[in-house]
N, C-alpha and C. Protein backbone atom coordinates (compact mmCIF):
# COMPACT_ATOMS: atom_id res chain seq x y z
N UNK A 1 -27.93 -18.28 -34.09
CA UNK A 1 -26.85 -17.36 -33.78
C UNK A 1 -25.51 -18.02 -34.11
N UNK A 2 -24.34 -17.38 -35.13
CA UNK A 2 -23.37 -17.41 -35.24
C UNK A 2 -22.67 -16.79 -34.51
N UNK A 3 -21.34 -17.93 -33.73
CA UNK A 3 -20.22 -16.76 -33.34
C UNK A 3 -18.93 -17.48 -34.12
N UNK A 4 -18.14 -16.90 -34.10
CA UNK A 4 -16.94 -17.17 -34.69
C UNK A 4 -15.60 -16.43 -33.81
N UNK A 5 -14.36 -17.50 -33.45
CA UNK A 5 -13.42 -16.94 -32.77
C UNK A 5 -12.12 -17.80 -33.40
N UNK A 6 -11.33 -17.01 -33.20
CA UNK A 6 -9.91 -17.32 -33.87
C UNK A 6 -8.84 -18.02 -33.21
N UNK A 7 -8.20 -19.36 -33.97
CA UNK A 7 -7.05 -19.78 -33.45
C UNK A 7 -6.16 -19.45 -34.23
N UNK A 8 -5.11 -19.81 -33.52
CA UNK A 8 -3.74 -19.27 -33.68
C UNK A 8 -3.04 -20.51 -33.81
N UNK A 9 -2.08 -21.25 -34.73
CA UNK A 9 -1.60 -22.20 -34.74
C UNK A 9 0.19 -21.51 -35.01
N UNK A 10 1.07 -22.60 -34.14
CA UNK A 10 2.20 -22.26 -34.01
C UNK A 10 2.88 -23.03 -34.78
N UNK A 11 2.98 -24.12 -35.50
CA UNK A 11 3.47 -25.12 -36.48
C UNK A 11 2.95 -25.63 -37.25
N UNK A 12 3.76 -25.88 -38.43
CA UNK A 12 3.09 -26.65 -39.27
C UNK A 12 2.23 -27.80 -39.42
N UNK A 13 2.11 -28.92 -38.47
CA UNK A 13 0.78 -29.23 -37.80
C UNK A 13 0.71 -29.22 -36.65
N UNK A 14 -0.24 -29.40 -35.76
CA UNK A 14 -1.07 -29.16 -34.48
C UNK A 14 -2.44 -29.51 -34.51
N UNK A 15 -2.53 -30.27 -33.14
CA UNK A 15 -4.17 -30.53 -32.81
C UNK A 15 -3.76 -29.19 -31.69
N UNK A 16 -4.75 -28.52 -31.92
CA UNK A 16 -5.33 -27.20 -30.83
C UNK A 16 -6.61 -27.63 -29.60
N UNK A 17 -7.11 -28.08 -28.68
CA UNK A 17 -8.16 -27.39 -27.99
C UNK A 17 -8.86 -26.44 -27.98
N UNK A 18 -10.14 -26.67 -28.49
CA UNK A 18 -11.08 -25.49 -29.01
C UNK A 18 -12.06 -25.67 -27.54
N UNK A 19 -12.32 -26.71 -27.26
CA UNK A 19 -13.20 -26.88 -26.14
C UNK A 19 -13.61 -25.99 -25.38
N UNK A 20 -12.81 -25.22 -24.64
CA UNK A 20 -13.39 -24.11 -23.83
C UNK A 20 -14.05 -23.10 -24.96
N UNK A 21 -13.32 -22.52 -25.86
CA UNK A 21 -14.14 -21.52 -26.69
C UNK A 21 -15.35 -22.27 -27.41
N UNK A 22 -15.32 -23.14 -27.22
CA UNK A 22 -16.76 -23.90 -27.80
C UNK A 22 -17.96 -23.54 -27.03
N UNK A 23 -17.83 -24.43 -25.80
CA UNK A 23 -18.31 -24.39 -24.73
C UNK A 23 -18.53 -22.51 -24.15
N UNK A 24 -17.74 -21.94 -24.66
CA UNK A 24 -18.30 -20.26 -24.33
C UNK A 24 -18.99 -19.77 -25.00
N UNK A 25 -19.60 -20.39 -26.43
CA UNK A 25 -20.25 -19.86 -27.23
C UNK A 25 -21.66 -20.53 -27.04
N UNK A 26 -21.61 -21.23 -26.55
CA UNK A 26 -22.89 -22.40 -26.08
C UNK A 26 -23.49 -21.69 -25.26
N UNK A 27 -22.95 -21.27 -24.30
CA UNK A 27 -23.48 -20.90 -23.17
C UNK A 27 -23.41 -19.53 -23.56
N UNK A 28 -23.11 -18.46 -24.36
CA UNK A 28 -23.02 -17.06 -24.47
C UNK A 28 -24.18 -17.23 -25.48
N UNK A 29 -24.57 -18.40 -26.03
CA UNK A 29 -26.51 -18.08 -26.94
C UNK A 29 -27.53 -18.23 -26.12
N UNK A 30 -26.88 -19.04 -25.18
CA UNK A 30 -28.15 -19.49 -23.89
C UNK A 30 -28.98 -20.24 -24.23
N UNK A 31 -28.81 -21.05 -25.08
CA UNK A 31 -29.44 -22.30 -25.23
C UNK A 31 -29.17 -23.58 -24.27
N UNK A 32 -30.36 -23.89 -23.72
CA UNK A 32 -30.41 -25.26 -23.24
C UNK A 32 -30.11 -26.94 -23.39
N UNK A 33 -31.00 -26.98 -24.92
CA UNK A 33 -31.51 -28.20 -25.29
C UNK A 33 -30.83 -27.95 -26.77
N UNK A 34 -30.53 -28.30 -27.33
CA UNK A 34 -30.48 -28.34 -28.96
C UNK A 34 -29.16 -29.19 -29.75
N UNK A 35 -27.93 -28.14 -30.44
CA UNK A 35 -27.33 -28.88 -31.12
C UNK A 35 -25.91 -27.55 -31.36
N UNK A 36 -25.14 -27.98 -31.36
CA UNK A 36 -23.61 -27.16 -31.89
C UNK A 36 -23.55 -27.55 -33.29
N UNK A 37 -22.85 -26.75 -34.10
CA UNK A 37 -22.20 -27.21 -34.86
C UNK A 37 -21.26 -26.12 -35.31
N UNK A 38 -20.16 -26.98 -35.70
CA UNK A 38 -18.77 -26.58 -35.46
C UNK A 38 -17.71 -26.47 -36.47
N UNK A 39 -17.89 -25.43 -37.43
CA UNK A 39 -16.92 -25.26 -39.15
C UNK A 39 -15.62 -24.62 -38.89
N UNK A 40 -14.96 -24.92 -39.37
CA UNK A 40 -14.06 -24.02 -40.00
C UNK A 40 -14.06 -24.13 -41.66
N UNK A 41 -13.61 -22.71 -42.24
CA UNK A 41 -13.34 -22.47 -43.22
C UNK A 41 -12.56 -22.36 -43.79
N UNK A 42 -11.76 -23.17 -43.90
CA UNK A 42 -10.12 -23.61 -44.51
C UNK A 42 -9.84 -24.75 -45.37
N UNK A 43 -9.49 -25.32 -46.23
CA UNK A 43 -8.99 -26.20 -46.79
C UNK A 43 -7.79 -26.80 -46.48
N UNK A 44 -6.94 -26.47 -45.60
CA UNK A 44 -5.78 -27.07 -45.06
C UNK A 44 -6.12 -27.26 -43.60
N UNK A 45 -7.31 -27.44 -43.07
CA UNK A 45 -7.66 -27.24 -41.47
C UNK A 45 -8.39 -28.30 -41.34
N UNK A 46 -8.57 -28.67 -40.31
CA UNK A 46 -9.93 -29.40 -39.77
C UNK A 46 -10.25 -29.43 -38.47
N UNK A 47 -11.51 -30.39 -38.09
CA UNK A 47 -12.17 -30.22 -36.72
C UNK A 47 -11.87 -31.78 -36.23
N UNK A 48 -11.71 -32.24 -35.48
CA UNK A 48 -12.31 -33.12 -34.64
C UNK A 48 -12.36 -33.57 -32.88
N UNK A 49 -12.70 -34.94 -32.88
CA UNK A 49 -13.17 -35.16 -31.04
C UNK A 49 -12.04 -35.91 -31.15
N UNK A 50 -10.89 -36.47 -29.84
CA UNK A 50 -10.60 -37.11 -29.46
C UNK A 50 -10.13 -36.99 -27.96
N UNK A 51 -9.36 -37.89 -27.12
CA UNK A 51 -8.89 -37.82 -25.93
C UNK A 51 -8.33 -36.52 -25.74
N UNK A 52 -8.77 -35.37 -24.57
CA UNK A 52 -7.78 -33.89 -24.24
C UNK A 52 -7.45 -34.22 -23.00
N UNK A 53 -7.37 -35.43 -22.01
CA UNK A 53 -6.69 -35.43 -20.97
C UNK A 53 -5.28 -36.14 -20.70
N UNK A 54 -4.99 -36.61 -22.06
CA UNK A 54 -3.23 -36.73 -22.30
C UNK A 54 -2.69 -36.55 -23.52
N UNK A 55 -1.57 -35.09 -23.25
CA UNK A 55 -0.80 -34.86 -23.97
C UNK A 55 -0.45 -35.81 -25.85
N UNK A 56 -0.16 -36.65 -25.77
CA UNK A 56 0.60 -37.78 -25.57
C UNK A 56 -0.22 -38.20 -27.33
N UNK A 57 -1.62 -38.11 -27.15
CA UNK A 57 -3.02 -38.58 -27.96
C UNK A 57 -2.89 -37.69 -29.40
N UNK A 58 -2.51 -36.24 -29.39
CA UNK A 58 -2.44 -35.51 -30.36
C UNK A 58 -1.18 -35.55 -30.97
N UNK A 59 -0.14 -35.67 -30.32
CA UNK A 59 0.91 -35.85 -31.20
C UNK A 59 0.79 -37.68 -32.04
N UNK A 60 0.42 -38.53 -31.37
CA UNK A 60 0.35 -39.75 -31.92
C UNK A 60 -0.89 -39.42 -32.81
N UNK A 61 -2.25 -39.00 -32.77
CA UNK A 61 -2.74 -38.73 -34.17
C UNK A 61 -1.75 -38.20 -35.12
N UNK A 62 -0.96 -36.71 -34.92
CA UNK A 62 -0.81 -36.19 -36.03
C UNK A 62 0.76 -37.30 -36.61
N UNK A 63 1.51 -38.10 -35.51
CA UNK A 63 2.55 -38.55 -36.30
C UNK A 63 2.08 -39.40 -37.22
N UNK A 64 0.74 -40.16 -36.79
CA UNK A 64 0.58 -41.26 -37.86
C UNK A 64 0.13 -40.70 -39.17
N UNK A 65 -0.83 -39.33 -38.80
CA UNK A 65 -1.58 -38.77 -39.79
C UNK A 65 0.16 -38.16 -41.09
N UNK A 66 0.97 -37.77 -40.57
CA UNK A 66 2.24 -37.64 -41.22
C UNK A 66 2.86 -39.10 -42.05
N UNK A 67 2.73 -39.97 -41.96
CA UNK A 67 3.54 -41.09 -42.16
C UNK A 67 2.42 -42.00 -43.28
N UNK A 68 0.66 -41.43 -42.58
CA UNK A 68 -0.14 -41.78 -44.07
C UNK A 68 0.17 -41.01 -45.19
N UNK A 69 0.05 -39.90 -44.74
CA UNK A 69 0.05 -38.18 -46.10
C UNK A 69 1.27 -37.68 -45.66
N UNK A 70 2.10 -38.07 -46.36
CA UNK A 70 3.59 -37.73 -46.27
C UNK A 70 3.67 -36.34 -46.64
N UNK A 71 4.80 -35.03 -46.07
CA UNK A 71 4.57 -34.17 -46.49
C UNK A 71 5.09 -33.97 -47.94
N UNK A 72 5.90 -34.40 -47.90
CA UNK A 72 6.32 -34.33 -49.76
C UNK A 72 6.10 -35.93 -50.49
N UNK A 73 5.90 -35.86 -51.72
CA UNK A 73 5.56 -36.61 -52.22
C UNK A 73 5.15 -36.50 -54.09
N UNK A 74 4.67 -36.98 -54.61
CA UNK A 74 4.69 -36.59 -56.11
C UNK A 74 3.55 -35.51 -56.29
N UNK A 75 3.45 -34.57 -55.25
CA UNK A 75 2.02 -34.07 -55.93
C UNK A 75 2.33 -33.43 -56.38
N UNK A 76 0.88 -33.00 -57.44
CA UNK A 76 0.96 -31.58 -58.18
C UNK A 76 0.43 -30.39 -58.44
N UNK A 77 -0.38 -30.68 -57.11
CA UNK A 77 -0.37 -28.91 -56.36
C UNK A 77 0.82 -28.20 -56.21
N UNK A 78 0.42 -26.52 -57.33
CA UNK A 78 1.75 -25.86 -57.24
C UNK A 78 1.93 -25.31 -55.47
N UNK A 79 1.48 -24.92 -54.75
CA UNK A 79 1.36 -24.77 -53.79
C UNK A 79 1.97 -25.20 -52.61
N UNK A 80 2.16 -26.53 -52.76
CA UNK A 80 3.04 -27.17 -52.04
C UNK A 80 2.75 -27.71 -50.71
N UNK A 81 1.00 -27.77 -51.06
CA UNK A 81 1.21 -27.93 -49.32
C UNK A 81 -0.57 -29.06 -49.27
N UNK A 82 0.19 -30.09 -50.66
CA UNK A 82 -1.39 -31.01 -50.82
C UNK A 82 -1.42 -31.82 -49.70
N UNK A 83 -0.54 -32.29 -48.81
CA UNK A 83 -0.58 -33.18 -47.86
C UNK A 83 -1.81 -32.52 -46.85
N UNK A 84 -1.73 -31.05 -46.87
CA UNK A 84 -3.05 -30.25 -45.65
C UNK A 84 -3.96 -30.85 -46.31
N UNK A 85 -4.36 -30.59 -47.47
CA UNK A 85 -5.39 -30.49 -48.12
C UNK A 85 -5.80 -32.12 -48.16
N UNK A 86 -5.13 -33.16 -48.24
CA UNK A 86 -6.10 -34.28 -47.96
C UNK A 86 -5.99 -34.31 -46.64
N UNK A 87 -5.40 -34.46 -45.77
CA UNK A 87 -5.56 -34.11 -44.54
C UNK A 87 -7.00 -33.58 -43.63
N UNK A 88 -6.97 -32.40 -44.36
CA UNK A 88 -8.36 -31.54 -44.29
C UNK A 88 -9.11 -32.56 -44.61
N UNK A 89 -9.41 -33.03 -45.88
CA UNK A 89 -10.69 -34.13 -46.47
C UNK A 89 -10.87 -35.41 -45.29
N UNK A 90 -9.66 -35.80 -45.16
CA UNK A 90 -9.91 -37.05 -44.14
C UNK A 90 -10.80 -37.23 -42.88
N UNK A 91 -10.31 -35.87 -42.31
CA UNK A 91 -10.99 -35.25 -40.71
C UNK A 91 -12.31 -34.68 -41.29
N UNK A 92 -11.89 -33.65 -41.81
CA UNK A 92 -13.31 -32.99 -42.01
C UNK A 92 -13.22 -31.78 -41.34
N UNK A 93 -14.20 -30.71 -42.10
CA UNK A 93 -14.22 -29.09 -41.40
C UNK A 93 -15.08 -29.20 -40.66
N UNK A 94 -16.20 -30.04 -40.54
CA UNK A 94 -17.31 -29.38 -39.39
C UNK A 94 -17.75 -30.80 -38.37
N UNK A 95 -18.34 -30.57 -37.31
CA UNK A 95 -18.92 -31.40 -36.67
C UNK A 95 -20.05 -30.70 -35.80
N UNK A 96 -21.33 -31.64 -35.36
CA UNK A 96 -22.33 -31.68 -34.81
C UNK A 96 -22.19 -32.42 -33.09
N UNK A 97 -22.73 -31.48 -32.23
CA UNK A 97 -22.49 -32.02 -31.00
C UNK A 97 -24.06 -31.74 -30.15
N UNK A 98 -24.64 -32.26 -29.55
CA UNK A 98 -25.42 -32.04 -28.83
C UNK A 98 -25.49 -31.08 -27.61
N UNK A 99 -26.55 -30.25 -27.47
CA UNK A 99 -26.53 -29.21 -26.28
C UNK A 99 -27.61 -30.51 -25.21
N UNK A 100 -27.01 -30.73 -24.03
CA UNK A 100 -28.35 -30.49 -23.02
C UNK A 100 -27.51 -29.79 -21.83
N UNK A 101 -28.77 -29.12 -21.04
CA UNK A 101 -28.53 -28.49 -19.92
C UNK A 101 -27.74 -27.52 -19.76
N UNK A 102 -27.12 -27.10 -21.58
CA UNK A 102 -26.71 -26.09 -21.89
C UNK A 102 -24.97 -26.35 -21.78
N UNK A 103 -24.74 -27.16 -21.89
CA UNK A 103 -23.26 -27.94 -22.24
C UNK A 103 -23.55 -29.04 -23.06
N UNK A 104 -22.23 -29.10 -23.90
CA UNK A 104 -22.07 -29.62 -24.96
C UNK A 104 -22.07 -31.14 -24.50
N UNK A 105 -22.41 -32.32 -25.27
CA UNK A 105 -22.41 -33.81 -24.63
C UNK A 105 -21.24 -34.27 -25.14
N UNK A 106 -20.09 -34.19 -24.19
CA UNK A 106 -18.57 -35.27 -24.53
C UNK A 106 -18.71 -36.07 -23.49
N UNK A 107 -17.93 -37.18 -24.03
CA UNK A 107 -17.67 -38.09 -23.01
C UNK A 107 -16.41 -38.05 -22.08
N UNK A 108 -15.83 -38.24 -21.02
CA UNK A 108 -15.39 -38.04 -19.81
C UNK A 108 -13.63 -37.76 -20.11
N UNK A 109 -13.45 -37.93 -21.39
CA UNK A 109 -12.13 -37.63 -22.04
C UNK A 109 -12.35 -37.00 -23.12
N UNK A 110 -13.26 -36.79 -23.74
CA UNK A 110 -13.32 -36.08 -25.36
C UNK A 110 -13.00 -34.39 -24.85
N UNK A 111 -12.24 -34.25 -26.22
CA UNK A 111 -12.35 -32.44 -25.98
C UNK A 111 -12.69 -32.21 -28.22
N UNK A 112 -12.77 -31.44 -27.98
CA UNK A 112 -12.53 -30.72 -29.25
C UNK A 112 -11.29 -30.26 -29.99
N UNK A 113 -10.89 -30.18 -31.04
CA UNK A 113 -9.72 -30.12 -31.06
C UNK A 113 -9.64 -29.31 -32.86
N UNK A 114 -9.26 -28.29 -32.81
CA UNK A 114 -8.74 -27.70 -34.11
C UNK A 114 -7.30 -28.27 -34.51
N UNK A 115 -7.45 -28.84 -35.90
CA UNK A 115 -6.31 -29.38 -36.52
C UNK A 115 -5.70 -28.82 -37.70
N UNK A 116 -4.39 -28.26 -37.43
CA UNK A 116 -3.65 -27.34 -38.58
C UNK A 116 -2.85 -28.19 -39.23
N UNK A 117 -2.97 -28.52 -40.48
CA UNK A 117 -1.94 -28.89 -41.16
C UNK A 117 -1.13 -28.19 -42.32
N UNK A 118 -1.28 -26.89 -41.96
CA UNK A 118 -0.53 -26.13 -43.00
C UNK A 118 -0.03 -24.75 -42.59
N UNK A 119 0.61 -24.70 -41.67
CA UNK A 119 0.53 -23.73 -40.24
C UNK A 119 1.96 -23.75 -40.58
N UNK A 120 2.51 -22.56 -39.85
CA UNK A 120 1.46 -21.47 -38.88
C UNK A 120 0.43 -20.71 -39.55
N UNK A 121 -0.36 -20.42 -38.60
CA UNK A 121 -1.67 -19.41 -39.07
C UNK A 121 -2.33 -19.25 -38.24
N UNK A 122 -2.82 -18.18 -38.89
CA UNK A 122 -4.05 -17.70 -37.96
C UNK A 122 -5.95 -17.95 -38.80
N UNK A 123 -6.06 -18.33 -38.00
CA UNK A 123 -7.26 -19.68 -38.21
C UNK A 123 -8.59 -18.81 -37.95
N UNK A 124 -10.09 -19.50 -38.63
CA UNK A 124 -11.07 -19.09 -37.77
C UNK A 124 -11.65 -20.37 -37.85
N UNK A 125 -13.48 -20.07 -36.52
CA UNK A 125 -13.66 -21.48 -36.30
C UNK A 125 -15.24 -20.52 -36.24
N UNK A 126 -16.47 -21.16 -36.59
CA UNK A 126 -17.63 -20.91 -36.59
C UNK A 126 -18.30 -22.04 -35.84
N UNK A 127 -19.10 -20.98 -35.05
CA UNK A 127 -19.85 -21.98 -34.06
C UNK A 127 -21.69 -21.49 -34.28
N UNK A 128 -22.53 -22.19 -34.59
CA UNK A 128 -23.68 -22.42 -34.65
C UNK A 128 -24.72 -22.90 -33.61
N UNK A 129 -25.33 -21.89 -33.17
CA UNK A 129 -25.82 -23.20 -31.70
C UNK A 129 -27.45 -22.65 -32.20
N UNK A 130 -27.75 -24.34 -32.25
CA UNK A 130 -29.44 -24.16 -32.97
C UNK A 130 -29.94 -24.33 -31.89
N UNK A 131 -31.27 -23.93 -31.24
CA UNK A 131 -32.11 -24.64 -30.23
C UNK A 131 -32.65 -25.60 -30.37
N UNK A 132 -33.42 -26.55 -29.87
CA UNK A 132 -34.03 -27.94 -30.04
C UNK A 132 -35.28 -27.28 -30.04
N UNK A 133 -36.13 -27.76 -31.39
CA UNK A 133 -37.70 -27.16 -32.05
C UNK A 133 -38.88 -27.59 -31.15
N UNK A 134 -38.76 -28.14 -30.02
CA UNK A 134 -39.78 -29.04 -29.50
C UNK A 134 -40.31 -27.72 -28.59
C-alpha cells in the first residue's frame, strides 16, 4: 500500500518534519512488523533522519549544507537553481525505516525530516509500508 501526502515548504531551503505524517501512514496500513519506505519525487528535494528535538540542528545542517553548495556559483544549469539539485544527490530522495509493533524504529531524538532546497513549493512525499514476509 501506497500513500502519499503533501508538504508545503515556505523558503528557499528548509528541513520540514514529516514524522508525524509518516508515522500516520504506518499505522493507517496496519502493519505491525515490516519496513517504511520513504520517496519523494523531486530533484531539488530530499529525505532525511536527524535530531527533531532542537530547533537549532536544522538550521546548522542547512547553513553548512549552503556554504558547501553555494547558491550561485559557475553553473550551467539554465535554470538556476543547480545548487538544489546537488543538494538533492547528496541527501538523497528515499529512505528505509523499520516497522515493529507498528511504529517506525527512531532513536530517542531522530525525526524525519523533508528537505527543500529550491522552495517555496508545494512538495509530495510517498510512503510505502511493506509487511515483514515471515
Amino acid at each position: 500500500m501506497t500513500q502519499t501526502f503533501s508538504v508545503k515548504s515556505s523558503k528557499q531551503t528548509e528541513l520540514i518534519d514529516i514524522t508525524r505524517p509518516v508515522q500516520e501512514a504506518v499505522q493507517k496500513a496496519g502493519v505491525k512488523e515490516g519496513l517504511c519506505v520513504i520517496f519523494t519525487p523531486h530533484t531539488t528535494a530530499a529525505v532525511t533522519i536527524n535530531e527533531n528535538a532542537d530547533p537549532s540542528v536544522p538550521r546548522d545542517i542547512l547553513m553548512e549544507l549552503n556554504k558547501i553548495v553555494p547558491f550561485e556559483d559557475r553553473y550551467q544549469h539554465a535554470e538556476g537553481n543547480s545548487s538544489a539539485h546537488i543538494k538533492s544527490s547528496l541527501i538523497g530522495c528515499s529512505l528505509t525505516l523499520f516497522i515493529e509493533s507498528g511504529r517506525l524504529v527512531l532513536g530517542t531524538w531522530q525525526g524525519i525530516f523533508f528537505c527543500e532546497f529550491d522552495g517555496p513549493r508545494d512538495r509530495q512525499v510517498y510512503v510505502k509500508v511493506v509487511p515483514d514476509g515471515r
